[in-house]
C-alpha atoms as a PDB file:
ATOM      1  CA  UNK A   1      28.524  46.485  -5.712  1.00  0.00           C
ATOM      2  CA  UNK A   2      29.105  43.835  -3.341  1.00  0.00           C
ATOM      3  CA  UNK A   3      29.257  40.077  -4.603  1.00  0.00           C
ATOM      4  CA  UNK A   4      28.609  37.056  -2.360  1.00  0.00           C
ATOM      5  CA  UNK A   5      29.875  33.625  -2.526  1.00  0.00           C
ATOM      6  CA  UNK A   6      29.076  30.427  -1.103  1.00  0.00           C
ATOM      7  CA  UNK A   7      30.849  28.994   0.987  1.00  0.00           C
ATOM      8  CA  UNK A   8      31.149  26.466   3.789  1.00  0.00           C
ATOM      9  CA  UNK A   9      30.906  28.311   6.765  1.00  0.00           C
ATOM     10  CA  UNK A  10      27.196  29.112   6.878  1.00  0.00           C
ATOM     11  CA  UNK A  11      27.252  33.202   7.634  1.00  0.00           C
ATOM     12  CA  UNK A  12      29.163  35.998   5.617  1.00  0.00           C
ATOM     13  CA  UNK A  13      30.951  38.936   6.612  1.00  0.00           C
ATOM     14  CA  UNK A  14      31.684  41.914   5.279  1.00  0.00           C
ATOM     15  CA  UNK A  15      35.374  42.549   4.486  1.00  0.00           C
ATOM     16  CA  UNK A  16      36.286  38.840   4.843  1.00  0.00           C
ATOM     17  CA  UNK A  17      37.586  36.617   2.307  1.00  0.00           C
ATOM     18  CA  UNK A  18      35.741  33.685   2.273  1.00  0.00           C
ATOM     19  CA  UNK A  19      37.036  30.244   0.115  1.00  0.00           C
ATOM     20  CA  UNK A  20      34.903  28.952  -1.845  1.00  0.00           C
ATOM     21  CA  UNK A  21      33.355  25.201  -2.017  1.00  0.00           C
ATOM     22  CA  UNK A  22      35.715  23.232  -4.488  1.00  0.00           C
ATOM     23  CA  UNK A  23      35.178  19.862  -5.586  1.00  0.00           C
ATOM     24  CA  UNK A  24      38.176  17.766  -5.525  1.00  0.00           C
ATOM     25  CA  UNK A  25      37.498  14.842  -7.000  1.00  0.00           C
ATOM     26  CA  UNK A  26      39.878  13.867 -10.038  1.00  0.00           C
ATOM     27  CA  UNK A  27      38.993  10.825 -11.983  1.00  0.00           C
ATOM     28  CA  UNK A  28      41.744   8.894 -13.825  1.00  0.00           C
ATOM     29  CA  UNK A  29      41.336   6.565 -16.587  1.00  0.00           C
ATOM     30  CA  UNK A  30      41.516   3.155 -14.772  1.00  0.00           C
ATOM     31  CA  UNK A  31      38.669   5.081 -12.728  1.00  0.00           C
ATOM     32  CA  UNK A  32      36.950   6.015 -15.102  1.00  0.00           C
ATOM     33  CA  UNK A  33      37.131   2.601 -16.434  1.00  0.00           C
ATOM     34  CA  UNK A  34      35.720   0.768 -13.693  1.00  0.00           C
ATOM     35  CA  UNK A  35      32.776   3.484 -13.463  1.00  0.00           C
ATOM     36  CA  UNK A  36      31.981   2.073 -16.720  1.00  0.00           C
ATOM     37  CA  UNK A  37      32.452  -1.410 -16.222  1.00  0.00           C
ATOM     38  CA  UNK A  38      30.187  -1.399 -13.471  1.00  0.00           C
ATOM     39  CA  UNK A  39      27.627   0.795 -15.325  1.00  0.00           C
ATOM     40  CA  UNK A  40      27.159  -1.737 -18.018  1.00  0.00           C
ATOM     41  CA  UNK A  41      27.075  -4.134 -16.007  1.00  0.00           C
ATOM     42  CA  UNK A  42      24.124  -2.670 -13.882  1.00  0.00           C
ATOM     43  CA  UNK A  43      22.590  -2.046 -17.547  1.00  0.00           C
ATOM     44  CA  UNK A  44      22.762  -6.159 -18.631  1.00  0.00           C
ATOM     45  CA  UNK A  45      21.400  -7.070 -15.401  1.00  0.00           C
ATOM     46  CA  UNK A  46      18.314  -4.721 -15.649  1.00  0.00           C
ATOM     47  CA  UNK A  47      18.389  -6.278 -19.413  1.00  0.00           C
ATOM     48  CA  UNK A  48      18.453  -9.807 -18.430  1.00  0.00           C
ATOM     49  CA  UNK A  49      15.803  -9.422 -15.919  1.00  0.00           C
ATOM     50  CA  UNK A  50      13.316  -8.028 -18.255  1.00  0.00           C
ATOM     51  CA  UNK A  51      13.826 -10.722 -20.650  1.00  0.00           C
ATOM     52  CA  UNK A  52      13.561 -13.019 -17.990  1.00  0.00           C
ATOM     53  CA  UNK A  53      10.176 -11.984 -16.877  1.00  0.00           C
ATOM     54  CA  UNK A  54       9.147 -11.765 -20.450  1.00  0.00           C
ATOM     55  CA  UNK A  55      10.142 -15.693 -21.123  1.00  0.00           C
ATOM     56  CA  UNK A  56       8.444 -16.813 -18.127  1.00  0.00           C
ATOM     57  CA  UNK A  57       5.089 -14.864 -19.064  1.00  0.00           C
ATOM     58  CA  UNK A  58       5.191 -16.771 -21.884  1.00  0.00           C
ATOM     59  CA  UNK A  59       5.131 -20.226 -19.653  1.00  0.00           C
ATOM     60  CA  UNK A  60       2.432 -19.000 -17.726  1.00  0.00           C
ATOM     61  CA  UNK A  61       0.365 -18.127 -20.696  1.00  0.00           C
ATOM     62  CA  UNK A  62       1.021 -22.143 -21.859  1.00  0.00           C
ATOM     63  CA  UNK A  63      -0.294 -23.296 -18.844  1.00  0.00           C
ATOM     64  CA  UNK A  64      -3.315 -21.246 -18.404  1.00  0.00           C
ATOM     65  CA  UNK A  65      -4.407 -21.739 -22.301  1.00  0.00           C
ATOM     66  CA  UNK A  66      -3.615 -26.286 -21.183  1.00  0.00           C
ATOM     67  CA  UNK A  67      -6.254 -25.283 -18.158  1.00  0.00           C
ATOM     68  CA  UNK A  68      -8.395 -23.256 -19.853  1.00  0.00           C
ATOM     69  CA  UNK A  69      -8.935 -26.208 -22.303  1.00  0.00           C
ATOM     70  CA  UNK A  70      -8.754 -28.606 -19.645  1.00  0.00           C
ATOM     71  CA  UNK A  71     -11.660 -26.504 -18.162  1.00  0.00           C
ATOM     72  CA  UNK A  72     -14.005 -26.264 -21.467  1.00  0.00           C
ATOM     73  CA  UNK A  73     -13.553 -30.273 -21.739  1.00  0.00           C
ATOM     74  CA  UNK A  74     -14.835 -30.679 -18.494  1.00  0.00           C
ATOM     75  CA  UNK A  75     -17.712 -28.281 -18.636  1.00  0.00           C
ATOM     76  CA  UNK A  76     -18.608 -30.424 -22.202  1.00  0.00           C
ATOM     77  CA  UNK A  77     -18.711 -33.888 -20.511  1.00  0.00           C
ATOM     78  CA  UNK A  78     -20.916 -31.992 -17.408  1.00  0.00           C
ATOM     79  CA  UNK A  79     -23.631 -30.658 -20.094  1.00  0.00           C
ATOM     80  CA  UNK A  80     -23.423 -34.227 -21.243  1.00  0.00           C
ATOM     81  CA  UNK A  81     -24.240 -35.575 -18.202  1.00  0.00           C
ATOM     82  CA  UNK A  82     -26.658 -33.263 -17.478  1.00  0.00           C
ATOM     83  CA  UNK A  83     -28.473 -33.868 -20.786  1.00  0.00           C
ATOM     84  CA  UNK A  84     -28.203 -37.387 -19.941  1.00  0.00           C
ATOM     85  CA  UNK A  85     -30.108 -37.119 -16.593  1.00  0.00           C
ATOM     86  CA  UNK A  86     -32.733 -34.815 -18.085  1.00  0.00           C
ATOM     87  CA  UNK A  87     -33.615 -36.943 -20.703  1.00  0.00           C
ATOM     88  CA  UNK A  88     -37.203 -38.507 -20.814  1.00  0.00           C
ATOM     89  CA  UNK A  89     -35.809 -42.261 -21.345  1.00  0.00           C
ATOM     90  CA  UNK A  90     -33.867 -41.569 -18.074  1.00  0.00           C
ATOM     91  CA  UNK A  91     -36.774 -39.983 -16.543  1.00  0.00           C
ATOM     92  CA  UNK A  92     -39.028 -42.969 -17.883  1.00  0.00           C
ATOM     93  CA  UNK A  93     -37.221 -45.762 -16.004  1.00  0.00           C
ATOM     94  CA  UNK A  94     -35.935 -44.249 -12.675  1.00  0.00           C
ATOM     95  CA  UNK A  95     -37.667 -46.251  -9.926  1.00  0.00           C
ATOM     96  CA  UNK A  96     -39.224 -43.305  -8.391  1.00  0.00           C
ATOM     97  CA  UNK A  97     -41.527 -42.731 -11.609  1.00  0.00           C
ATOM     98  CA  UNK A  98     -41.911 -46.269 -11.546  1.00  0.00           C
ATOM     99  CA  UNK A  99     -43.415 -46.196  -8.265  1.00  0.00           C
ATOM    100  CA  UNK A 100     -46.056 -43.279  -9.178  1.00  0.00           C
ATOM    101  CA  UNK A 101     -49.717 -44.560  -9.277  1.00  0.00           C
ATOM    102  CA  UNK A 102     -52.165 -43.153 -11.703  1.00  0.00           C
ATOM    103  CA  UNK A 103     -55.102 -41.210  -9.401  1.00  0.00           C
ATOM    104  CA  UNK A 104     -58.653 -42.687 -10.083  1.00  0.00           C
ATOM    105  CA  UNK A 105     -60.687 -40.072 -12.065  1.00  0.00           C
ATOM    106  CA  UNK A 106     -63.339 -40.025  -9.053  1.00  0.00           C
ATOM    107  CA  UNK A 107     -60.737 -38.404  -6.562  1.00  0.00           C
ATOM    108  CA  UNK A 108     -59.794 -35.974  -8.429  1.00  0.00           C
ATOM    109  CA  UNK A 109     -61.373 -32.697  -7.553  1.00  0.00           C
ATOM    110  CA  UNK A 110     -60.579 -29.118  -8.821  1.00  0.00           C
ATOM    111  CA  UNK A 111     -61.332 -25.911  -6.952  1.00  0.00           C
ATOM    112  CA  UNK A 112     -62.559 -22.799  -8.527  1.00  0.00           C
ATOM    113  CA  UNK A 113     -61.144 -19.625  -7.910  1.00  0.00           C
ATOM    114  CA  UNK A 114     -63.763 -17.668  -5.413  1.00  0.00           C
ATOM    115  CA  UNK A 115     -62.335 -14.258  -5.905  1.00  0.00           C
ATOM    116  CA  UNK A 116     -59.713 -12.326  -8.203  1.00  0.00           C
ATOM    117  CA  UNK A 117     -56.344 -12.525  -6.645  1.00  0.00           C
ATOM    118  CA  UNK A 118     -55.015  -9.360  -8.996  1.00  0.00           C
ATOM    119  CA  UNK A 119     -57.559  -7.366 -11.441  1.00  0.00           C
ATOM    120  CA  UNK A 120     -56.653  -4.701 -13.444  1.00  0.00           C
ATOM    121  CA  UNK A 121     -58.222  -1.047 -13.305  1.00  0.00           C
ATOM    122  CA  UNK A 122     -58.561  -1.174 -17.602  1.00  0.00           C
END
Protein backbone atom coordinates (compact mmCIF):
# COMPACT_ATOMS: atom_id res chain seq x y z
CA UNK A 1 0.00 0.00 0.00
CA UNK A 2 1.43 3.16 -0.98
CA UNK A 3 1.03 6.31 1.39
CA UNK A 4 1.27 9.92 0.18
CA UNK A 5 2.33 12.97 1.92
CA UNK A 6 2.11 16.52 1.42
CA UNK A 7 4.54 18.30 0.73
CA UNK A 8 5.88 21.51 -0.77
CA UNK A 9 6.85 20.70 -4.04
CA UNK A 10 3.49 20.41 -5.79
CA UNK A 11 3.89 16.76 -7.75
CA UNK A 12 4.89 13.28 -6.19
CA UNK A 13 6.97 10.60 -7.34
CA UNK A 14 7.16 7.29 -6.88
CA UNK A 15 10.25 6.02 -5.01
CA UNK A 16 11.18 9.53 -3.78
CA UNK A 17 11.35 10.71 -0.37
CA UNK A 18 9.61 13.69 -0.08
CA UNK A 19 9.91 16.14 3.40
CA UNK A 20 7.16 17.01 4.73
CA UNK A 21 5.62 20.69 5.51
CA UNK A 22 6.80 21.53 9.18
CA UNK A 23 5.83 24.44 11.03
CA UNK A 24 8.59 26.09 12.78
CA UNK A 25 7.35 28.49 14.76
CA UNK A 26 8.34 28.21 18.60
CA UNK A 27 6.72 30.60 20.95
CA UNK A 28 8.51 31.55 24.21
CA UNK A 29 7.02 32.96 27.21
CA UNK A 30 7.85 36.71 26.81
CA UNK A 31 6.06 35.85 23.34
CA UNK A 32 3.56 34.44 24.46
CA UNK A 33 3.16 37.24 26.79
CA UNK A 34 2.91 39.97 24.48
CA UNK A 35 0.33 37.82 22.29
CA UNK A 36 -1.70 38.25 25.28
CA UNK A 37 -1.11 41.65 26.16
CA UNK A 38 -2.12 42.73 22.92
CA UNK A 39 -5.17 40.39 22.86
CA UNK A 40 -6.69 42.02 25.84
CA UNK A 41 -6.01 44.91 24.84
CA UNK A 42 -7.87 44.52 21.42
CA UNK A 43 -10.71 42.99 23.82
CA UNK A 44 -11.03 46.53 26.17
CA UNK A 45 -11.03 48.53 23.15
CA UNK A 46 -13.94 46.59 21.44
CA UNK A 47 -15.36 46.91 25.25
CA UNK A 48 -14.96 50.54 25.56
CA UNK A 49 -16.41 51.25 22.27
CA UNK A 50 -19.60 49.51 22.91
CA UNK A 51 -20.10 51.27 26.06
CA UNK A 52 -19.33 54.28 24.39
CA UNK A 53 -22.00 54.04 21.82
CA UNK A 54 -24.34 52.86 24.47
CA UNK A 55 -23.74 56.26 26.70
CA UNK A 56 -24.14 58.42 23.83
CA UNK A 57 -27.57 56.69 22.75
CA UNK A 58 -28.60 57.62 25.86
CA UNK A 59 -27.83 61.57 25.02
CA UNK A 60 -29.54 61.31 21.94
CA UNK A 61 -32.60 59.83 23.46
CA UNK A 62 -32.50 63.19 26.02
CA UNK A 63 -32.54 65.35 23.29
CA UNK A 64 -35.12 63.90 21.11
CA UNK A 65 -37.66 63.31 24.24
CA UNK A 66 -36.55 67.86 25.05
CA UNK A 67 -37.78 68.13 21.11
CA UNK A 68 -40.39 65.95 21.12
CA UNK A 69 -41.88 68.06 24.00
CA UNK A 70 -40.71 71.12 22.54
CA UNK A 71 -42.77 69.91 19.48
CA UNK A 72 -46.22 68.96 21.40
CA UNK A 73 -45.96 72.61 23.11
CA UNK A 74 -45.88 74.13 19.94
CA UNK A 75 -48.55 72.16 18.21
CA UNK A 76 -50.80 73.20 21.66
CA UNK A 77 -50.27 77.00 21.28
CA UNK A 78 -51.06 76.41 17.15
CA UNK A 79 -54.59 74.65 18.03
CA UNK A 80 -54.90 77.65 20.26
CA UNK A 81 -54.48 79.94 17.76
CA UNK A 82 -56.39 78.26 15.47
CA UNK A 83 -59.36 78.04 17.86
CA UNK A 84 -58.83 81.59 18.37
CA UNK A 85 -59.26 82.57 14.66
CA UNK A 86 -62.23 80.25 14.23
CA UNK A 87 -64.10 81.57 16.86
CA UNK A 88 -67.46 83.43 16.12
CA UNK A 89 -66.44 86.66 18.33
CA UNK A 90 -63.36 86.77 15.99
CA UNK A 91 -65.41 86.07 13.06
CA UNK A 92 -68.05 88.75 14.34
CA UNK A 93 -65.69 91.75 14.30
CA UNK A 94 -63.18 91.18 11.40
CA UNK A 95 -63.72 94.11 9.01
CA UNK A 96 -64.52 91.97 6.14
CA UNK A 97 -67.89 90.72 7.88
CA UNK A 98 -68.26 94.13 8.83
CA UNK A 99 -68.36 95.23 5.40
CA UNK A 100 -71.11 92.51 4.25
CA UNK A 101 -74.53 94.11 3.39
CA UNK A 102 -77.72 92.33 4.12
CA UNK A 103 -79.49 91.53 0.39
CA UNK A 104 -83.05 93.13 0.13
CA UNK A 105 -85.66 90.30 0.24
CA UNK A 106 -86.92 91.47 -3.38
CA UNK A 107 -83.53 90.40 -5.10
CA UNK A 108 -83.36 87.42 -3.91
CA UNK A 109 -84.43 84.77 -6.33
CA UNK A 110 -84.15 80.91 -6.09
CA UNK A 111 -84.07 78.53 -9.04
CA UNK A 112 -85.78 75.25 -9.14
CA UNK A 113 -84.19 72.28 -10.18
CA UNK A 114 -85.60 71.49 -13.96
CA UNK A 115 -84.43 67.95 -14.11
CA UNK A 116 -82.90 65.12 -11.76
CA UNK A 117 -79.19 65.39 -11.79
CA UNK A 118 -78.85 61.53 -10.28
CA UNK A 119 -82.12 59.19 -9.75
CA UNK A 120 -82.04 55.96 -8.54
CA UNK A 121 -83.38 52.73 -10.44
CA UNK A 122 -85.38 51.58 -6.79
Amino acid sequence: MTQLMLTNQGYAVRGVRKTTLRTSVNFGLVSLMMVMFFLITIMGLISLTSLNSQATKGYEINRLEAEREDLVSDSEVNDKLILDAMSLETISESTVVKSMVRPINDEIAYVAPLTTIASSAY
